[in-house]
PDB file of N, CA and C in Angstrom:
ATOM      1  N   UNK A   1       0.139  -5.489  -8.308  1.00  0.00           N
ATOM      2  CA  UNK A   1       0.303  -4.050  -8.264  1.00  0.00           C
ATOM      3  C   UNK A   1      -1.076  -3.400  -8.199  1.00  0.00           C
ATOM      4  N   UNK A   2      -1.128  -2.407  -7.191  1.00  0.00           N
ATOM      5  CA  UNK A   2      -2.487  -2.082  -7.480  1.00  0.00           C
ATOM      6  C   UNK A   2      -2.492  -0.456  -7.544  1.00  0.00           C
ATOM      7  N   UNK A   3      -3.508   0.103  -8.727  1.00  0.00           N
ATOM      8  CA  UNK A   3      -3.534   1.083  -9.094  1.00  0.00           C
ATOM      9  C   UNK A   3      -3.875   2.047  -7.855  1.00  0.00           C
ATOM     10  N   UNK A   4      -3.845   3.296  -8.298  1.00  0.00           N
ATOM     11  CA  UNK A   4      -4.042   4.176  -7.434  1.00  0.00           C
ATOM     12  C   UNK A   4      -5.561   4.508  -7.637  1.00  0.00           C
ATOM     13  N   UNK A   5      -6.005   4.594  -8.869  1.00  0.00           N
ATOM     14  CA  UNK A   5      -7.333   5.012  -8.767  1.00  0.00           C
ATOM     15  C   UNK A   5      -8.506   4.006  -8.524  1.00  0.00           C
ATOM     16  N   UNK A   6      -7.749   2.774  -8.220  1.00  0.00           N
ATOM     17  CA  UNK A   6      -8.894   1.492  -7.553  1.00  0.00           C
ATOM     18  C   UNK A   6      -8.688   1.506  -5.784  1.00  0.00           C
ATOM     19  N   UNK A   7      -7.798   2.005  -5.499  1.00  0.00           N
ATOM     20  CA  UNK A   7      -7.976   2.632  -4.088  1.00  0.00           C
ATOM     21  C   UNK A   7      -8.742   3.848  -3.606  1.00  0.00           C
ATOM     22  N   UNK A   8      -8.494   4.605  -4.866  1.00  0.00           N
ATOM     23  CA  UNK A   8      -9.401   5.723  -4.690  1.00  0.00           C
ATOM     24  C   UNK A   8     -10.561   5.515  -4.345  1.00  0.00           C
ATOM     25  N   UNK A   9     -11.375   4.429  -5.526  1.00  0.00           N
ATOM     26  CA  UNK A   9     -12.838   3.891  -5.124  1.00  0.00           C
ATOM     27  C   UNK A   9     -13.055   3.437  -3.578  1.00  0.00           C
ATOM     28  N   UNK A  10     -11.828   2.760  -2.952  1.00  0.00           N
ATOM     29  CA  UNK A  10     -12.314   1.913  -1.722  1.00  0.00           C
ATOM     30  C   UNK A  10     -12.627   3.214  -0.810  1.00  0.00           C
ATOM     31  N   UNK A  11     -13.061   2.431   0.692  1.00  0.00           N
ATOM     32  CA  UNK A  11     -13.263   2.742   1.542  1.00  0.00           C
ATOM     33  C   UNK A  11     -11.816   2.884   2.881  1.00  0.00           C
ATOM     34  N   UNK A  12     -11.833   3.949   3.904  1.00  0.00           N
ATOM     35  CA  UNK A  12     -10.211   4.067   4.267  1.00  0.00           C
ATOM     36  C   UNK A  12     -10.013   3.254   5.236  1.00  0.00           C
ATOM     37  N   UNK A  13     -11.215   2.551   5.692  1.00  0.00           N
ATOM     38  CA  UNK A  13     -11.099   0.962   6.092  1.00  0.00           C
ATOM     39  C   UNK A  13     -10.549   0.162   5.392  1.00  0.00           C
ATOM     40  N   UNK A  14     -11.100   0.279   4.271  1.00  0.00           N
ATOM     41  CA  UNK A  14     -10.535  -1.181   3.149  1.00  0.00           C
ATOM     42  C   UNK A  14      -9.303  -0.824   3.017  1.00  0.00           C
ATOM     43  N   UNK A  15      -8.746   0.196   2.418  1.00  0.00           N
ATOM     44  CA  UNK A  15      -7.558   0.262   2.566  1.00  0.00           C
ATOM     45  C   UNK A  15      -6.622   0.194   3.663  1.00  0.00           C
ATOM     46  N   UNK A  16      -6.904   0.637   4.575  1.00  0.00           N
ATOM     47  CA  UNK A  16      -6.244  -0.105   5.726  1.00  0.00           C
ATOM     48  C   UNK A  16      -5.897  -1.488   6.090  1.00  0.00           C
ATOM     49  N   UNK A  17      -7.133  -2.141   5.605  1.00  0.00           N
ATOM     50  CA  UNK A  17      -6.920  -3.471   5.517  1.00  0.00           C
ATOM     51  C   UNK A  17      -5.686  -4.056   4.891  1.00  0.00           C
ATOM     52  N   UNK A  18      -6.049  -3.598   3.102  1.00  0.00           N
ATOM     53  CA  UNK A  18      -4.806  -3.894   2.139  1.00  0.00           C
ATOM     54  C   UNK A  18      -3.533  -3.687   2.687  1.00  0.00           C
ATOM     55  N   UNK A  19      -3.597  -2.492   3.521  1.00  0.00           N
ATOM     56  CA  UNK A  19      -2.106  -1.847   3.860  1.00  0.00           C
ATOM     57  C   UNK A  19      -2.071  -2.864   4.639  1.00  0.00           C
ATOM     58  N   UNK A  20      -2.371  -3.447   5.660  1.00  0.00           N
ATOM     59  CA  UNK A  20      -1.852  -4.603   6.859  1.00  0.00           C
ATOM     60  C   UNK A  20      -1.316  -5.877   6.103  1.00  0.00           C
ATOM     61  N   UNK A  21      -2.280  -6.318   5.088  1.00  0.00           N
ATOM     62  CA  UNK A  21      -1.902  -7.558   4.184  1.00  0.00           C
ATOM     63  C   UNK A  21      -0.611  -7.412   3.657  1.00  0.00           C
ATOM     64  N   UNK A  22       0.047  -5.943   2.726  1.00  0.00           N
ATOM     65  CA  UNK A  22       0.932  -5.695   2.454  1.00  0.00           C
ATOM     66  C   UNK A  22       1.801  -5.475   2.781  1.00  0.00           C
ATOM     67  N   UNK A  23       1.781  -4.918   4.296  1.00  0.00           N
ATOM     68  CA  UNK A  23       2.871  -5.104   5.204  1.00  0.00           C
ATOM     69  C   UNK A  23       3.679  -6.436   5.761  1.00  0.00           C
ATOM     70  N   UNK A  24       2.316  -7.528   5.759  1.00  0.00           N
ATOM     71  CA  UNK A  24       2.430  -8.557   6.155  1.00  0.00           C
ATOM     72  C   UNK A  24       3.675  -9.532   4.669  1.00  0.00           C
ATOM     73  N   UNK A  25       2.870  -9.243   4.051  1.00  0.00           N
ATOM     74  CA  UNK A  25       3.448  -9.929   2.428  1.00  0.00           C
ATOM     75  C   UNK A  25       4.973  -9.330   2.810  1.00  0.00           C
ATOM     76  N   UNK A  26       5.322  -7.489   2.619  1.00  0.00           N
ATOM     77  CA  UNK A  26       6.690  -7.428   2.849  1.00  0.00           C
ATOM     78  C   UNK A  26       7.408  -8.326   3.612  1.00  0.00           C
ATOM     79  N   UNK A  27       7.230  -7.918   5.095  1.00  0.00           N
ATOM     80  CA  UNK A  27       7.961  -8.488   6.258  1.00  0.00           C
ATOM     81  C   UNK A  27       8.566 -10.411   5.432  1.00  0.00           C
ATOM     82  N   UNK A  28       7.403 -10.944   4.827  1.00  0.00           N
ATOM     83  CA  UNK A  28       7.367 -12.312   4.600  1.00  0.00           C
ATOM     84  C   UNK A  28       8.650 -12.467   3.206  1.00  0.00           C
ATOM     85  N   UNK A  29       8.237 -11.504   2.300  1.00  0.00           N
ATOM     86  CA  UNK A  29       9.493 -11.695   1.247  1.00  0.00           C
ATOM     87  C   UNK A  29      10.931 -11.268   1.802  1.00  0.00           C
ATOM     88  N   UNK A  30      10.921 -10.221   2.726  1.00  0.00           N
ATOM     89  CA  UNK A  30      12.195  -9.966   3.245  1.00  0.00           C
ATOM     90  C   UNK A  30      13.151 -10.989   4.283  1.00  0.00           C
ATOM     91  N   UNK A  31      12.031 -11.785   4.678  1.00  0.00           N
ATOM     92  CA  UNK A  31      12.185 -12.760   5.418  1.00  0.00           C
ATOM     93  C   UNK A  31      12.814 -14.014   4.428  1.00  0.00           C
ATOM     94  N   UNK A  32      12.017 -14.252   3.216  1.00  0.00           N
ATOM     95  CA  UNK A  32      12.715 -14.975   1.859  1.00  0.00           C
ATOM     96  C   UNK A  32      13.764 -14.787   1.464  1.00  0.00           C
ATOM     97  N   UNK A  33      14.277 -13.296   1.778  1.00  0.00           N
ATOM     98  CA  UNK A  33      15.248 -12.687   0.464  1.00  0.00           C
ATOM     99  C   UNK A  33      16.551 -13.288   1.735  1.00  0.00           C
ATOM    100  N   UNK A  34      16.052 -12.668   3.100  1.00  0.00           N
ATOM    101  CA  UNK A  34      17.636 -12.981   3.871  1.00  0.00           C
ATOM    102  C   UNK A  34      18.215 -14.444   3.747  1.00  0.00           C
ATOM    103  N   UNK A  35      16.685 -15.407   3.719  1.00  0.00           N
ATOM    104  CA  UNK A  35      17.338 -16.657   3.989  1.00  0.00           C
ATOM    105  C   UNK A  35      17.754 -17.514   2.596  1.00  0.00           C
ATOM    106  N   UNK A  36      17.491 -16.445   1.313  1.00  0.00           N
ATOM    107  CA  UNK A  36      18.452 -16.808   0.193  1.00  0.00           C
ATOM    108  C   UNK A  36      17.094 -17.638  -0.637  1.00  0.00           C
ATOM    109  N   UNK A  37      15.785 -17.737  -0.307  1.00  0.00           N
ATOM    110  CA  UNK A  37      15.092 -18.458  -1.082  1.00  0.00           C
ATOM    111  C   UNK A  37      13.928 -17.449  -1.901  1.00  0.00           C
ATOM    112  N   UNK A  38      14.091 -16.471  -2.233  1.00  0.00           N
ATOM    113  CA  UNK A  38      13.095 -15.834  -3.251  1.00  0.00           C
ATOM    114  C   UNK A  38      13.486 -15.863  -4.382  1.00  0.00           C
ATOM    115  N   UNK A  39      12.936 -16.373  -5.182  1.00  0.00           N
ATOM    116  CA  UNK A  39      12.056 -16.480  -6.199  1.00  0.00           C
ATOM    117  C   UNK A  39      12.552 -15.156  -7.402  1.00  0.00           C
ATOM    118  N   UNK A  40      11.211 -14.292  -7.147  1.00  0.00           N
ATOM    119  CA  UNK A  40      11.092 -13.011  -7.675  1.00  0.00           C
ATOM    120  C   UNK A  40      11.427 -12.154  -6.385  1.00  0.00           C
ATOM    121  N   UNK A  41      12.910 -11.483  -6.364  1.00  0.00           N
ATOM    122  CA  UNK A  41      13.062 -10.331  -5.842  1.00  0.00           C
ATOM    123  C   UNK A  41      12.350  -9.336  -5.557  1.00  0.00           C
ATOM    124  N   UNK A  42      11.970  -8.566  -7.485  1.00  0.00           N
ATOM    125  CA  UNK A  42      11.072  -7.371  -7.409  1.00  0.00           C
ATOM    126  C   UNK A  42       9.748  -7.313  -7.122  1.00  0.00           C
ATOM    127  N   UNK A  43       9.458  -8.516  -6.416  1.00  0.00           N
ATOM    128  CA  UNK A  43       7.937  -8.441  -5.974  1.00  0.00           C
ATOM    129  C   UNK A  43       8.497  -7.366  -4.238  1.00  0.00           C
ATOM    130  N   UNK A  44       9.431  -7.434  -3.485  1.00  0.00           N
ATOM    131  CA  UNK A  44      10.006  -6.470  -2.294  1.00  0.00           C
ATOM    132  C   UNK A  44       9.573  -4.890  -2.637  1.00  0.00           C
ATOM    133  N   UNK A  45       9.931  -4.708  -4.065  1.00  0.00           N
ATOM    134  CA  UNK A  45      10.345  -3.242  -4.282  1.00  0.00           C
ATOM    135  C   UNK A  45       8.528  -3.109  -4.843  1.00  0.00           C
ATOM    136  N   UNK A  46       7.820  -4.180  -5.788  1.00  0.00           N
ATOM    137  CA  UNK A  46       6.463  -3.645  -5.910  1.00  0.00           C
ATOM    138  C   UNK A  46       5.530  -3.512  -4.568  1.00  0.00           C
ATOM    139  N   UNK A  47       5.422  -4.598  -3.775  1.00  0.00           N
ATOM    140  CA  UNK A  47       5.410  -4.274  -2.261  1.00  0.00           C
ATOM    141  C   UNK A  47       5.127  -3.119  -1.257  1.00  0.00           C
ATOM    142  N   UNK A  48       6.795  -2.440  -1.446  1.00  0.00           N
ATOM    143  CA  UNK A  48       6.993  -1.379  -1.172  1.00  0.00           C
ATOM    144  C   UNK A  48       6.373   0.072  -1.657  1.00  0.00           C
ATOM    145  N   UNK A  49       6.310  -0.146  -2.989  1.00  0.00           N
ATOM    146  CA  UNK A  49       5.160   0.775  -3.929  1.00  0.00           C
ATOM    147  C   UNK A  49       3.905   1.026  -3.532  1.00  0.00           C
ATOM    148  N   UNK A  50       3.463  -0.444  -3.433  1.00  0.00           N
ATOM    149  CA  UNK A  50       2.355  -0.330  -3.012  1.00  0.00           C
ATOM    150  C   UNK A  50       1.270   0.075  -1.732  1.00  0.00           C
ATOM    151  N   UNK A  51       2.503   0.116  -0.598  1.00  0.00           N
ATOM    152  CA  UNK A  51       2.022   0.248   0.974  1.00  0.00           C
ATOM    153  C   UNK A  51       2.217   1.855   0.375  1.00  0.00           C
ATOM    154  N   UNK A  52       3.239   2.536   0.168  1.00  0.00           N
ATOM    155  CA  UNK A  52       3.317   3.750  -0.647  1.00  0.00           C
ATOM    156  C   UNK A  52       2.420   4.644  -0.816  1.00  0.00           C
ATOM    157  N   UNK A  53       1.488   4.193  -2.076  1.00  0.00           N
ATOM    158  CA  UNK A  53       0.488   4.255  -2.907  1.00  0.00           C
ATOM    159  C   UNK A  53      -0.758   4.467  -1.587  1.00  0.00           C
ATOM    160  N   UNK A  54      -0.925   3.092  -1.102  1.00  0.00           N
ATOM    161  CA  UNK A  54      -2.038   3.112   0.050  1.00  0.00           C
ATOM    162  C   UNK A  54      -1.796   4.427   1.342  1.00  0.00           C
ATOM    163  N   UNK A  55      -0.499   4.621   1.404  1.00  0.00           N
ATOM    164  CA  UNK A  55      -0.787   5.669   2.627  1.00  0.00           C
ATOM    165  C   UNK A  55      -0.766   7.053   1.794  1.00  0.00           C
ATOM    166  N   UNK A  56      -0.714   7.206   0.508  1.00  0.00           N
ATOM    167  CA  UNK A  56      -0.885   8.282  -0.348  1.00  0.00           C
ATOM    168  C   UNK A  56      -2.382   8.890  -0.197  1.00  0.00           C
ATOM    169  N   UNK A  57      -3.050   7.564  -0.611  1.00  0.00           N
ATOM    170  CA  UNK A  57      -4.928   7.815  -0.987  1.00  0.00           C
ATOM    171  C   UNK A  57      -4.972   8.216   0.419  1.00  0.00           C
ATOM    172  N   UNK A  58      -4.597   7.632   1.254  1.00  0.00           N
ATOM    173  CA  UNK A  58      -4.824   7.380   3.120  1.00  0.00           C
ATOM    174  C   UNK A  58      -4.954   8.737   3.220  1.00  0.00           C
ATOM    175  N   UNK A  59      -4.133   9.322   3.005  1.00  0.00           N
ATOM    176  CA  UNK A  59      -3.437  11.390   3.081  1.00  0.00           C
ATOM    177  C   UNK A  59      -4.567  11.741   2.368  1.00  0.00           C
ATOM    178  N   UNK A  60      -4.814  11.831   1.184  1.00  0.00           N
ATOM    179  CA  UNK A  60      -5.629  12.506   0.282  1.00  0.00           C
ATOM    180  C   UNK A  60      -6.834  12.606   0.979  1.00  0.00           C
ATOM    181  N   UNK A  61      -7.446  11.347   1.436  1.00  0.00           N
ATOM    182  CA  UNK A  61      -8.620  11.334   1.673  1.00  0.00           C
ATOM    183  C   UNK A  61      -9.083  11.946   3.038  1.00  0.00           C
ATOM    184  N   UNK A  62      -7.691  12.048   4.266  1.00  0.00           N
ATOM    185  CA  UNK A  62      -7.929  12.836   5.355  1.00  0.00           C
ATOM    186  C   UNK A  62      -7.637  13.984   4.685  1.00  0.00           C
ATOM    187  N   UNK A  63      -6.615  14.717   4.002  1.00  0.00           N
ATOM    188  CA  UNK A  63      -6.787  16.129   4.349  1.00  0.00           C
ATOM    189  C   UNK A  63      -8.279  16.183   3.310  1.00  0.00           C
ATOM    190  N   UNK A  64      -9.149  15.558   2.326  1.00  0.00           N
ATOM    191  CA  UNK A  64     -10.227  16.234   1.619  1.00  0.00           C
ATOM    192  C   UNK A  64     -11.308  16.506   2.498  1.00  0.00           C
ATOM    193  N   UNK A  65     -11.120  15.461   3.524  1.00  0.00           N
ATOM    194  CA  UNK A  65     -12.296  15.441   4.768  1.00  0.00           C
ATOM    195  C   UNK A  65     -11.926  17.064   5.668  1.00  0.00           C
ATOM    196  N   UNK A  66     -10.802  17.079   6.165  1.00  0.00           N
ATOM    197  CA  UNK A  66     -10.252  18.090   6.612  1.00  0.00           C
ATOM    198  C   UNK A  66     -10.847  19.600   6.405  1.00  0.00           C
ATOM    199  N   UNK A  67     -10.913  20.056   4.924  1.00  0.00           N
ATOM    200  CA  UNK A  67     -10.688  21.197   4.421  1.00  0.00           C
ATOM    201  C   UNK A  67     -11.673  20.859   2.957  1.00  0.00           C
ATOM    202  N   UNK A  68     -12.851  20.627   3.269  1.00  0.00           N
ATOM    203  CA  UNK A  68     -13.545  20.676   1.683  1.00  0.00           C
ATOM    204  C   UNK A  68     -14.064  21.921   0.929  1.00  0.00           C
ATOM    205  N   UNK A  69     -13.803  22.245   0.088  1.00  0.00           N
ATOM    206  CA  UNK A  69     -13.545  22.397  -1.341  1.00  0.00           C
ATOM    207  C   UNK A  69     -13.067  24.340  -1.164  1.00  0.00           C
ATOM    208  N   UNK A  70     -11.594  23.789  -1.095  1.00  0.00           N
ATOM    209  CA  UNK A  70     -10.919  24.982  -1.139  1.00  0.00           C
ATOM    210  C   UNK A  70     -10.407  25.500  -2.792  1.00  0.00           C
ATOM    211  N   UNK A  71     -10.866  25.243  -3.545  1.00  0.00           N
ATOM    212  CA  UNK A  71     -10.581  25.646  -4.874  1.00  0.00           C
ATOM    213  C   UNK A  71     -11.200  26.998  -5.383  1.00  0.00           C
TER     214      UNK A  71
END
């Protein structure tokens, strides 16, 4: 599981990266779950959280570039 504020630190390369790995990992457990051999289920749904999470920071960090410091 990975936090939100250790993505924050990365770069929106690096995270991009993670996001491809994690996509990759999904596709692979869903691929487990149809053919009846997983393990741990809720690793699908943390997974899912997590690509989540990554296109969250992804957003944050374009619109801050976008529009800086409207406060």
């Amino acid at each position: 599981m990975i936090k939100a504020n250790e993505l924050r630190n990365m770069t929106v390369d690096e995270i991009r990266m993670k996001l491809e790995a994690l996509e990759k990992e999904l596709f692979n457990l869903r691929t487990e779950a149809k053919a009846g051999r997983i393990e741990k289920p809720h690793k699908i749904e943390e997974a899912r959280k997590d690509i989540a999470r990554c296109l969250t920071v992804i957003k944050e960090k374009s619109n801050a570039s976008e529009s800086p410091a409207q406060a």
